[in-house]
N, C-alpha and C. Protein backbone atom coordinates (compact mmCIF):
# COMPACT_ATOMS: atom_id res chain seq x y z
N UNK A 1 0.85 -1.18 0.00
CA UNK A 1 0.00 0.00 0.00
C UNK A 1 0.89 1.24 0.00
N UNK A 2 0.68 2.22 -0.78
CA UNK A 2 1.12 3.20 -1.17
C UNK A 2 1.43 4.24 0.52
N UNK A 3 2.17 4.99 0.47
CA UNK A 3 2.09 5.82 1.83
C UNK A 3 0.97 7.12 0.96
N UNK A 4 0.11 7.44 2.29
CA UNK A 4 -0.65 8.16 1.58
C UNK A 4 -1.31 9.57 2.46
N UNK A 5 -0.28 9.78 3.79
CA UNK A 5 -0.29 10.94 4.81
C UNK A 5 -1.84 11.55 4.29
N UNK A 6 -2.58 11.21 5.05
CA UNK A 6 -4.07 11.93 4.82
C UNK A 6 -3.82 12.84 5.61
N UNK A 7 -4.02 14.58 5.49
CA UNK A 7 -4.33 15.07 5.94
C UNK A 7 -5.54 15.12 7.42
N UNK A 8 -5.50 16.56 7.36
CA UNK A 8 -7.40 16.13 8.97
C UNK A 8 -7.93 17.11 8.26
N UNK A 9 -7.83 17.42 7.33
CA UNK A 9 -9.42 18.29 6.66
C UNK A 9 -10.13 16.95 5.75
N UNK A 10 -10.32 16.06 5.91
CA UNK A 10 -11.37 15.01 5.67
C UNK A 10 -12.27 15.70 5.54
N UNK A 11 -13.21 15.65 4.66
CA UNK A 11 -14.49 15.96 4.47
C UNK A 11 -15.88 15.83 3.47
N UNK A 12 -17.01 15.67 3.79
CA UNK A 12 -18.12 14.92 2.81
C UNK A 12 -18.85 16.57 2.21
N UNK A 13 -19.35 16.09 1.49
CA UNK A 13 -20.97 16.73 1.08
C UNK A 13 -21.78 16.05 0.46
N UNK A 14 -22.94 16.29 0.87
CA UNK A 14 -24.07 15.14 0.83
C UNK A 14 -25.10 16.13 -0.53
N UNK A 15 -25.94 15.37 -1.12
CA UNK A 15 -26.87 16.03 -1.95
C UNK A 15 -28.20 15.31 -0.98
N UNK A 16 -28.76 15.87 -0.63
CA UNK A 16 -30.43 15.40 0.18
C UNK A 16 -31.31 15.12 -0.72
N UNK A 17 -32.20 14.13 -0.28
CA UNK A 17 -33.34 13.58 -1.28
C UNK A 17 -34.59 14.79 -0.82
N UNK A 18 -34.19 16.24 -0.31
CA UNK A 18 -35.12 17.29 -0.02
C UNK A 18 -35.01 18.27 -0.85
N UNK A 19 -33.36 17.84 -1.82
CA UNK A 19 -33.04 18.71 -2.70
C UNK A 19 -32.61 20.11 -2.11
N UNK A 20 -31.93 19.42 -0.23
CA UNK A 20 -30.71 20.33 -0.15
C UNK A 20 -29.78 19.58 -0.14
N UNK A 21 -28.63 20.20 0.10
CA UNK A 21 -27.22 19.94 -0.07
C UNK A 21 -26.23 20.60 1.15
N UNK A 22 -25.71 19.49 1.60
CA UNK A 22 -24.87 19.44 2.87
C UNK A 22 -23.56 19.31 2.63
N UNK A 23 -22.90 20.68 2.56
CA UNK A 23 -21.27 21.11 1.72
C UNK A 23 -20.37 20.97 2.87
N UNK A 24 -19.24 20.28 2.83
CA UNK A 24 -17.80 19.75 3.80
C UNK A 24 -18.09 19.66 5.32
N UNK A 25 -19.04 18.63 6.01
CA UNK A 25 -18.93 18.03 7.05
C UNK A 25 -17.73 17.46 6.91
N UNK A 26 -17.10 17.97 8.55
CA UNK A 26 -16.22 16.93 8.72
C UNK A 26 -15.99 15.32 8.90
N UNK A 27 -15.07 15.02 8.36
CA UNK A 27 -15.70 13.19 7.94
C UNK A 27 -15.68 12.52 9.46
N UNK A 28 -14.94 13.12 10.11
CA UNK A 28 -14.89 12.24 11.69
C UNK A 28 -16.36 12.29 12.24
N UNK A 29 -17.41 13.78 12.01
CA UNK A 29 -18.87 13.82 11.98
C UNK A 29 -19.57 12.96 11.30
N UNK A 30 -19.50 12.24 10.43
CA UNK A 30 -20.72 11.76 9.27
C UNK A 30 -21.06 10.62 10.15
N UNK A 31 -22.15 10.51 9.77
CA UNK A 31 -23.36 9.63 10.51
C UNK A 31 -24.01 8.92 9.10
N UNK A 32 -24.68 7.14 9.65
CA UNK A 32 -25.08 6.52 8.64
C UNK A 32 -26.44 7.58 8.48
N UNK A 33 -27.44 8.41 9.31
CA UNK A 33 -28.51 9.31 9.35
C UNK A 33 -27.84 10.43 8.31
N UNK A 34 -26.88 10.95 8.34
CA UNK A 34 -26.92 11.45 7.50
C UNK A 34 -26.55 11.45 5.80
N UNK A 35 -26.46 10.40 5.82
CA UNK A 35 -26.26 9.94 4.57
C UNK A 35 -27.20 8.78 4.49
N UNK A 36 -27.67 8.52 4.38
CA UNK A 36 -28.90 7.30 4.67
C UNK A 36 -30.06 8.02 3.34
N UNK A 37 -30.16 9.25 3.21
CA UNK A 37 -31.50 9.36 2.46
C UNK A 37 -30.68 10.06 0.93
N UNK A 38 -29.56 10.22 0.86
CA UNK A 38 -28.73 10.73 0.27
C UNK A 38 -28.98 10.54 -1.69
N UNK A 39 -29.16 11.87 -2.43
CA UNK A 39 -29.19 11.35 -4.02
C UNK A 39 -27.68 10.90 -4.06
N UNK A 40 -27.60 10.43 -5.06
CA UNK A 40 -26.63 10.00 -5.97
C UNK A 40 -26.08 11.44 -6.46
N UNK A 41 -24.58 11.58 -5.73
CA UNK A 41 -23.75 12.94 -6.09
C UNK A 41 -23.71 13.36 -7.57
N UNK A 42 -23.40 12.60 -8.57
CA UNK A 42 -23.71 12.46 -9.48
C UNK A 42 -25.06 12.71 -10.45
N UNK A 43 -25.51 13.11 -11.32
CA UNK A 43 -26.54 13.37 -12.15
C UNK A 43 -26.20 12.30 -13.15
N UNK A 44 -27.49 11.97 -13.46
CA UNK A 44 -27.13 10.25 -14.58
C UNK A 44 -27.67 10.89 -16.08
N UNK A 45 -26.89 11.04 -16.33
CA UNK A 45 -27.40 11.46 -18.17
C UNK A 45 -27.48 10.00 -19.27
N UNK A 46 -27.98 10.07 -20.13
CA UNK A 46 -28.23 9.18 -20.69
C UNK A 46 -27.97 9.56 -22.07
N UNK A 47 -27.08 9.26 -23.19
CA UNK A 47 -27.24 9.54 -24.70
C UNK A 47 -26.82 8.49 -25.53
N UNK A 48 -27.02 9.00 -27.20
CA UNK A 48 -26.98 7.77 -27.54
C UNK A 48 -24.99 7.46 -27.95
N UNK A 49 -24.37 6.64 -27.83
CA UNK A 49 -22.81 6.40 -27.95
C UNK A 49 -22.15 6.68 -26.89
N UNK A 50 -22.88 6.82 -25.83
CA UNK A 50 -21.75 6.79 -24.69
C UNK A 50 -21.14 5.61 -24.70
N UNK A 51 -20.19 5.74 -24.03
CA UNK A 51 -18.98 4.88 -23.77
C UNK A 51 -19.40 3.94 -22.25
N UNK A 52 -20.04 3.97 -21.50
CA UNK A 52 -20.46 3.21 -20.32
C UNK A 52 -21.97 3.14 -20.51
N UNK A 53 -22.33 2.37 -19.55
CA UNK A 53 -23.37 1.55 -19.69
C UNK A 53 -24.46 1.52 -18.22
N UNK A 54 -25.31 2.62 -18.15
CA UNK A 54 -25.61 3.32 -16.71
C UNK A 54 -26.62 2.97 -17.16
N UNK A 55 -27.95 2.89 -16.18
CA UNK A 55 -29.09 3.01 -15.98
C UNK A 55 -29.91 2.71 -14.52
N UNK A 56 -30.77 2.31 -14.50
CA UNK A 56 -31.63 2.01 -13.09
C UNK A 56 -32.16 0.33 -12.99
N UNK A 57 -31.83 0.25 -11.93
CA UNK A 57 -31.85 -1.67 -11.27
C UNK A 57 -33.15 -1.14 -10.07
N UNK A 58 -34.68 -1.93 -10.43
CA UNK A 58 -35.53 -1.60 -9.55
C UNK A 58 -34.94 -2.69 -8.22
N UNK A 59 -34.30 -2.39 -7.28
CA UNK A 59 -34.18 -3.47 -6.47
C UNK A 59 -35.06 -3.55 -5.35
N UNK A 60 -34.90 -4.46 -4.52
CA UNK A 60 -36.37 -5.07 -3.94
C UNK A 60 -35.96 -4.52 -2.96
N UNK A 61 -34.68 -4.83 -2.20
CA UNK A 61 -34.27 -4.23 -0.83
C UNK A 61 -34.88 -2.68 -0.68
N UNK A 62 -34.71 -1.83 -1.54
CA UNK A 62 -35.60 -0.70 -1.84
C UNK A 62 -36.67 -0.49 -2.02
N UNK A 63 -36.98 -1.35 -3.06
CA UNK A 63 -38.45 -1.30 -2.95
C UNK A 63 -38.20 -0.02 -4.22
N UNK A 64 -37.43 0.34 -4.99
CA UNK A 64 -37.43 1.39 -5.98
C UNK A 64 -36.03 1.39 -6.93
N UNK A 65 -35.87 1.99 -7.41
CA UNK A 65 -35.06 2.14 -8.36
C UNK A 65 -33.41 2.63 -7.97
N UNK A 66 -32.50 1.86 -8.47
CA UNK A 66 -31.13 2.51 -7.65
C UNK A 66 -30.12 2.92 -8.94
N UNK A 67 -29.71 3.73 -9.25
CA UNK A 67 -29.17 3.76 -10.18
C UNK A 67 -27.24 2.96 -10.55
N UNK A 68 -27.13 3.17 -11.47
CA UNK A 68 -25.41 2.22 -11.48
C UNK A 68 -25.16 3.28 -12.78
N UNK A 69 -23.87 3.07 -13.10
CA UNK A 69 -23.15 3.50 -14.19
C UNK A 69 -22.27 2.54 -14.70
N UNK A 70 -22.24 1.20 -14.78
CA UNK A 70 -21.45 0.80 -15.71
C UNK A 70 -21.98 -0.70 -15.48
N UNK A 71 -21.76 -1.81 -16.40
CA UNK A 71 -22.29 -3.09 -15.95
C UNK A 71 -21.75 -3.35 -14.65
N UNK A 72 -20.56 -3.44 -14.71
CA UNK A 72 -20.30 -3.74 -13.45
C UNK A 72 -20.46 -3.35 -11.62
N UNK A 73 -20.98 -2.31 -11.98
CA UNK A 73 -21.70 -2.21 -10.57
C UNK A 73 -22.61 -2.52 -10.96
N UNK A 74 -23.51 -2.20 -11.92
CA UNK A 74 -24.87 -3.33 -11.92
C UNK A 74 -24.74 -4.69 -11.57
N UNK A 75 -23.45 -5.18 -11.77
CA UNK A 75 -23.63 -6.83 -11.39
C UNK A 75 -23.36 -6.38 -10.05
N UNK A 76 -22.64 -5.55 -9.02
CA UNK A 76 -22.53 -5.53 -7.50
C UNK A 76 -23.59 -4.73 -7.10
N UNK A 77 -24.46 -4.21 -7.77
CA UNK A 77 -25.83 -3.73 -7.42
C UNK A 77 -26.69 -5.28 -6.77
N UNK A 78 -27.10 -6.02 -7.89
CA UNK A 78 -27.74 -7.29 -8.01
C UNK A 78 -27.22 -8.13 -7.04
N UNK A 79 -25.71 -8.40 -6.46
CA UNK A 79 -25.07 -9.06 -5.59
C UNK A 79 -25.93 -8.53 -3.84
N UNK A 80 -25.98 -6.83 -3.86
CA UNK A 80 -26.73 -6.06 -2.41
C UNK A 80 -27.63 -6.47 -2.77
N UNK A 81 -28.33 -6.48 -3.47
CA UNK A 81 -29.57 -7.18 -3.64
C UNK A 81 -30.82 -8.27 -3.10
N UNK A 82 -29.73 -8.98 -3.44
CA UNK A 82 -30.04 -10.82 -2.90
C UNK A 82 -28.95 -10.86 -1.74
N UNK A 83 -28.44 -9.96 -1.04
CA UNK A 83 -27.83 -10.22 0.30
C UNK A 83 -28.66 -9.84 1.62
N UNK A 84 -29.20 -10.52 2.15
CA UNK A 84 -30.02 -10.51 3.10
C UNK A 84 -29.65 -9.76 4.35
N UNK A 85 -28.09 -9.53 4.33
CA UNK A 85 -27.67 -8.68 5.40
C UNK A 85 -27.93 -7.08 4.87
N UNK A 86 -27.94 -6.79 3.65
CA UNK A 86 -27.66 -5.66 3.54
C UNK A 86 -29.83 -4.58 3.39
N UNK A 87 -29.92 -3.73 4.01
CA UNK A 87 -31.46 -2.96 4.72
C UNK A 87 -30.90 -1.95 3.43
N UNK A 88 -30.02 -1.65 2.90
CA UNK A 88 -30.43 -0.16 2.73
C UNK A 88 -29.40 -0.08 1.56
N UNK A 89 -29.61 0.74 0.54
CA UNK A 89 -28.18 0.71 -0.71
C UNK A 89 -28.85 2.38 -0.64
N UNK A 90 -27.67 2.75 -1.11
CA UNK A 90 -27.62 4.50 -1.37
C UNK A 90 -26.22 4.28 -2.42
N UNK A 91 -26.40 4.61 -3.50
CA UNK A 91 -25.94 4.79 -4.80
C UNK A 91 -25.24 6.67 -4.90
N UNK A 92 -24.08 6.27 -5.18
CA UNK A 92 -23.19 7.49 -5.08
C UNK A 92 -23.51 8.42 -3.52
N UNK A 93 -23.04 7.71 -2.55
CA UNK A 93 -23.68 8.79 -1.34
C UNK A 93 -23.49 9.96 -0.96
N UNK A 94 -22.05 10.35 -1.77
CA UNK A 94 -21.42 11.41 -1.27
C UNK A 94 -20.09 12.23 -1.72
N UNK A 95 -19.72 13.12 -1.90
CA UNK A 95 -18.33 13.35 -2.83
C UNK A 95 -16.93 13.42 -1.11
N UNK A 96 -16.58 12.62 -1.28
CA UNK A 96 -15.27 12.59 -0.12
C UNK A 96 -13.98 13.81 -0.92
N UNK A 97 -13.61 14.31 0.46
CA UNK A 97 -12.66 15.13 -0.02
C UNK A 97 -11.58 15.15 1.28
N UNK A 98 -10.14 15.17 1.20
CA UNK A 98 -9.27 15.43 2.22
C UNK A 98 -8.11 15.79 1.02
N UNK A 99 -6.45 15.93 1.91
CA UNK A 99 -5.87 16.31 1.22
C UNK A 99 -4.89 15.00 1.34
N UNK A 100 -3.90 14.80 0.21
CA UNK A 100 -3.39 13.43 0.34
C UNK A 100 -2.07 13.79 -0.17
N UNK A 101 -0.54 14.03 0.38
CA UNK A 101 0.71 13.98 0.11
C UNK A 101 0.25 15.69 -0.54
N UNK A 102 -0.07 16.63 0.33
CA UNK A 102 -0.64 18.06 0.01
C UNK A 102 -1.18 18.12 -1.11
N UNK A 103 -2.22 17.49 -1.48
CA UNK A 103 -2.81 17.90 -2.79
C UNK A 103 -3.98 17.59 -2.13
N UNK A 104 -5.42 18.48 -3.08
CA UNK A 104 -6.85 18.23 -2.84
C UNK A 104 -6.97 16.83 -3.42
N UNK A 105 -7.99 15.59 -2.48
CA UNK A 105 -8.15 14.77 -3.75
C UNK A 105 -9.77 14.46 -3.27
N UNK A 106 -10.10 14.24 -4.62
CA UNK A 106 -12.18 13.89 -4.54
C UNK A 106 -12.28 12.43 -4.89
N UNK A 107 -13.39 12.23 -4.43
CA UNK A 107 -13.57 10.79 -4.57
C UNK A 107 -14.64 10.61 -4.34
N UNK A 108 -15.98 9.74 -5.34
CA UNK A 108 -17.48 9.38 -5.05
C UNK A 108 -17.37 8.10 -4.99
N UNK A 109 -17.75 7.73 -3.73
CA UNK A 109 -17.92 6.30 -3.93
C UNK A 109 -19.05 5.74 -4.46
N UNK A 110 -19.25 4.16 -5.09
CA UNK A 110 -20.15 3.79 -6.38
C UNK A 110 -21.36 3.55 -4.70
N UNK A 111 -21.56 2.93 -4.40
CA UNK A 111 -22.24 1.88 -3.10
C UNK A 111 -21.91 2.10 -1.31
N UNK A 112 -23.22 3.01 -0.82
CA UNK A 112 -23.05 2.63 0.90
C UNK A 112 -24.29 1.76 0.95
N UNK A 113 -24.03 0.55 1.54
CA UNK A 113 -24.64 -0.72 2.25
C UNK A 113 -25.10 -0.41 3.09
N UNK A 114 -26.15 -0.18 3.63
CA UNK A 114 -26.31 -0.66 5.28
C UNK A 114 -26.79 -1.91 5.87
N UNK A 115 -26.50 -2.26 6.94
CA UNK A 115 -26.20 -3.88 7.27
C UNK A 115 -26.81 -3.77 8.60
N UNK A 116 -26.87 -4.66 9.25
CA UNK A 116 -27.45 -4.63 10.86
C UNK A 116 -25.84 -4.49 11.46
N UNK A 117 -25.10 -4.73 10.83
CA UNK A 117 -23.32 -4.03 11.46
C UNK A 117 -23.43 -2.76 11.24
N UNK A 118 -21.77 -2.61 10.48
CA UNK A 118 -21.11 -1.62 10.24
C UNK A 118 -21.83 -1.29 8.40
N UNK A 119 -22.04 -0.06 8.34
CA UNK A 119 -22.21 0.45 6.59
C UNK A 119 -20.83 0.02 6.33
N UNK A 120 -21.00 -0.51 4.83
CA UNK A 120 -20.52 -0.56 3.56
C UNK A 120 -20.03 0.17 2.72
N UNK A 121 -19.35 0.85 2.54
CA UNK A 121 -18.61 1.66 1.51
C UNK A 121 -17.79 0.51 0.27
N UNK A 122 -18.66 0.96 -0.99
CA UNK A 122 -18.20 -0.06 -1.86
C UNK A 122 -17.91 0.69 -3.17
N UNK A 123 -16.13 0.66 -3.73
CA UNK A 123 -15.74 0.82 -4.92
C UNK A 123 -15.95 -0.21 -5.75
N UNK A 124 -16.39 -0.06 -7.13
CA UNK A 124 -16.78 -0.71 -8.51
C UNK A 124 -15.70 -0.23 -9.10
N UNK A 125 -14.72 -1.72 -9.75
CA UNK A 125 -13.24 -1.27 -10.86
C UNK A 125 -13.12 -2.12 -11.37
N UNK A 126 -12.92 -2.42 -12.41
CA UNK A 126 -12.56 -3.97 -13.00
C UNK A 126 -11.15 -4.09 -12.55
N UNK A 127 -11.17 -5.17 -12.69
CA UNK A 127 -9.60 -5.84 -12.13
C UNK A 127 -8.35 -5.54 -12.56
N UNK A 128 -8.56 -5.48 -14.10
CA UNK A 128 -7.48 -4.78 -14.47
C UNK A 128 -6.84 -3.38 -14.47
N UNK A 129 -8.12 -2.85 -13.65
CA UNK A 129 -7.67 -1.25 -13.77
C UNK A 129 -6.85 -1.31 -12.18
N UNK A 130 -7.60 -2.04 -11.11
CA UNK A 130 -6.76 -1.95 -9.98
C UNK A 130 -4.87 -1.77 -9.93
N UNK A 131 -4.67 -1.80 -10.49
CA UNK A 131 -2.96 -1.46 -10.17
C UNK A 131 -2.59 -0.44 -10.76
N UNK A 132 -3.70 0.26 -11.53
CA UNK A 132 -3.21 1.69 -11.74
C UNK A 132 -3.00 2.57 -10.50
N UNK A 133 -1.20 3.79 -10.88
CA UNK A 133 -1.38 3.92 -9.13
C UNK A 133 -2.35 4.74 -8.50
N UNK A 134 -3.19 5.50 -9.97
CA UNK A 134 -4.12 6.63 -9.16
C UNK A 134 -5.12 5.85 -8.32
N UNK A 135 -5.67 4.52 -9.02
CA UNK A 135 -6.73 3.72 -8.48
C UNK A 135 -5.98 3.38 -6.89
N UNK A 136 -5.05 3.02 -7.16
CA UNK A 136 -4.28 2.57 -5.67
C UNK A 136 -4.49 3.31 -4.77
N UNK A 137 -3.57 4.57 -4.88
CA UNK A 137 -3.94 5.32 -3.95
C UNK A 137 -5.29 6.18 -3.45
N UNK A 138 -6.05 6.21 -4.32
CA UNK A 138 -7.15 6.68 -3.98
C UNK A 138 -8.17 5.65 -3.43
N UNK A 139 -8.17 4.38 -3.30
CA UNK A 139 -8.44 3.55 -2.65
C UNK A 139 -7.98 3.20 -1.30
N UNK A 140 -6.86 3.51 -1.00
CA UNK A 140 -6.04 3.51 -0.25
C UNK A 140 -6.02 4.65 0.68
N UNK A 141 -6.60 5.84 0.52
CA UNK A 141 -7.15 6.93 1.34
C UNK A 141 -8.17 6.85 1.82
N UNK A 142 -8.90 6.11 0.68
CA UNK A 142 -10.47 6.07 0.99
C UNK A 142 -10.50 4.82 1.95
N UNK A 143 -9.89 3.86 2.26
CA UNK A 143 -9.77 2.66 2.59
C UNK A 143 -9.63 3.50 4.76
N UNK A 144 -8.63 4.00 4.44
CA UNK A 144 -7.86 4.96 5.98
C UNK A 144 -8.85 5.22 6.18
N UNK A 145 -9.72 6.28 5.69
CA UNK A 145 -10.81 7.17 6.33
C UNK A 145 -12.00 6.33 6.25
N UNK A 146 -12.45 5.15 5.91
CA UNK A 146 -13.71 4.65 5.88
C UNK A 146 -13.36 3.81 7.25
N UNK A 147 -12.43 3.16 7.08
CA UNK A 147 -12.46 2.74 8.50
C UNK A 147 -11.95 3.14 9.76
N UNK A 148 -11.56 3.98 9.57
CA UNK A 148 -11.22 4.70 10.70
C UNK A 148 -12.45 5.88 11.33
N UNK A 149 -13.97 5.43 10.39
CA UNK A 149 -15.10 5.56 10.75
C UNK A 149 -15.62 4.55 11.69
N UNK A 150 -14.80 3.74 11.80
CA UNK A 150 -15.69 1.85 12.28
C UNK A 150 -16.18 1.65 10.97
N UNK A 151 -16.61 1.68 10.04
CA UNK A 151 -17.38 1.08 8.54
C UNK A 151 -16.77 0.22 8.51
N UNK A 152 -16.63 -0.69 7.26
CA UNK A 152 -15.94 -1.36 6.62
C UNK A 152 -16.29 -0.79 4.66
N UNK A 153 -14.83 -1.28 4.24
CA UNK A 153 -14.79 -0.76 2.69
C UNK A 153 -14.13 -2.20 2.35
N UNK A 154 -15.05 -2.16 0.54
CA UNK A 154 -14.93 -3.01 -0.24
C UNK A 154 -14.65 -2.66 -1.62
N UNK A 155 -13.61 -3.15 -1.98
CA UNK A 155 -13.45 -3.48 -3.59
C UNK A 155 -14.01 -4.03 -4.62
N UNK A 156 -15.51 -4.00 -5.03
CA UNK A 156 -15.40 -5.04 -6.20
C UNK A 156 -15.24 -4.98 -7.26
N UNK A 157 -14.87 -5.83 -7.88
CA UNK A 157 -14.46 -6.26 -9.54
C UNK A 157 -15.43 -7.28 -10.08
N UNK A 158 -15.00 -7.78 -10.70
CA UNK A 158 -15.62 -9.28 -11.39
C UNK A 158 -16.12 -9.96 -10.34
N UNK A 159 -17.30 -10.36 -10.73
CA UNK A 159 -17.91 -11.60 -9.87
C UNK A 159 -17.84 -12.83 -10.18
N UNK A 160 -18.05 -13.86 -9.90
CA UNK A 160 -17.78 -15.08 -9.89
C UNK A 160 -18.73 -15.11 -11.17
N UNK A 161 -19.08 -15.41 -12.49
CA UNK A 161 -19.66 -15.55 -13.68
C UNK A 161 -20.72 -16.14 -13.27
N UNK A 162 -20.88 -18.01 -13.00
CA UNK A 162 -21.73 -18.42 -12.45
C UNK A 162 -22.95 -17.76 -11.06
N UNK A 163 -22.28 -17.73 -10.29
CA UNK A 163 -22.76 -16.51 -9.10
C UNK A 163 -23.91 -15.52 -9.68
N UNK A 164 -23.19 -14.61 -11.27
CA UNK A 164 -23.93 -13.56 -11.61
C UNK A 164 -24.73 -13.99 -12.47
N UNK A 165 -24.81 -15.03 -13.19
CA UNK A 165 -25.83 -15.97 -14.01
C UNK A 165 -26.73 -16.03 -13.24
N UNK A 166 -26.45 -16.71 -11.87
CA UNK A 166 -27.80 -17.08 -11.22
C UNK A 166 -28.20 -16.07 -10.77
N UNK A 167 -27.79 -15.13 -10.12
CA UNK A 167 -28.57 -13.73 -9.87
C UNK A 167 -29.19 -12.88 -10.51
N UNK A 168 -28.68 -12.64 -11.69
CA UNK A 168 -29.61 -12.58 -12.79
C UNK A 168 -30.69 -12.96 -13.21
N UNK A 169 -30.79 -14.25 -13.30
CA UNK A 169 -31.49 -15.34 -13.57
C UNK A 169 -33.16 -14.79 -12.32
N UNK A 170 -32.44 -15.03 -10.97
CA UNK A 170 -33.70 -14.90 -10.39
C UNK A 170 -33.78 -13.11 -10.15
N UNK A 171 -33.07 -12.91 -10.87
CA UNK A 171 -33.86 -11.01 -10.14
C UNK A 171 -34.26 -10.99 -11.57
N UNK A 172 -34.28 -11.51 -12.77
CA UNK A 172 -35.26 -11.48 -13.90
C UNK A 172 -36.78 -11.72 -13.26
């Protein structure tokens, strides 16, 4: 793991499903309440030749529509899904910001989980992009400060093929 001296100006902003917006709480403050009802930081545009592959997964745990941007969090969308531990998905929850080896750095994470534990903080990358070093280290910051919330943070990539056949299969 990269050395990656996080600064202590850690900090979130939230977009509210009231259609306000909650600009640089400090991250040692953030609460699963306040991020719990949270839009997707992000705005999802849709045209025709884009290059990724976004849209909306009605999932059940919701009971509504969650959005993704690329297949592959759609397949780790579908995985929260059919996981019986996980009450709650919030899709892009928040834009993270601290400073890392003195530079500003931002970061949206794809997936917060909530669980009868600890929330979920979950990056979406395919596998081969992981050893790029920006991916590294910015995982690797985000990794410090998520748990040093108590959370836990996850990586996913590729799913087991079979695994996502059958999940598929029954969330058809």
């Amino acid at each position: 793991m990269p050395d990656v001296s996080i600064g202590a100006a850690a900090a979130v902003s939230v977009r509210r499903s009231d259609g306000g917006r909650v600009d640089r709480i400090e991250w040692s403050r953030v609460s699963g309440d306040l991020v719990a009802d949270a839009l997707p930081w992000r705005r999802f545009r849709w045209r025709n030749g884009q290059q990724h592959f976004s849209g909306t997964y009605w999932a059940t745990t919701e009971a509504g529509h969650v959005v993704y941007e690329s297949r592959l969090e759609l397949a780790r969308l579908l995985m929260a899904d059919f996981d019986r531990s996980v009450t709650h998905i919030v899709a892009q929850p928040f834009l993270l910001e601290t400073v890392v080896a003195g530079k500003v750095r931002r970061h949206v994470p794809d997936y917060l989980l909530f669980t009868g534990e600890a929330p979920i903080l979950v990056d979406v990358k395919p596998r081969a992009r992981l050893a790029k070093p920006i991916v590294v280290t910015t995982f690797a910051w985000t990794r410090e400060l998520v748990e040093g919330l108590g959370w836990r943070y996850e990586i996913a990539s590729e799913p087991d093929p079979v695994l996502l056949d059958n999940i598929r299969f029954l969330a058809g």
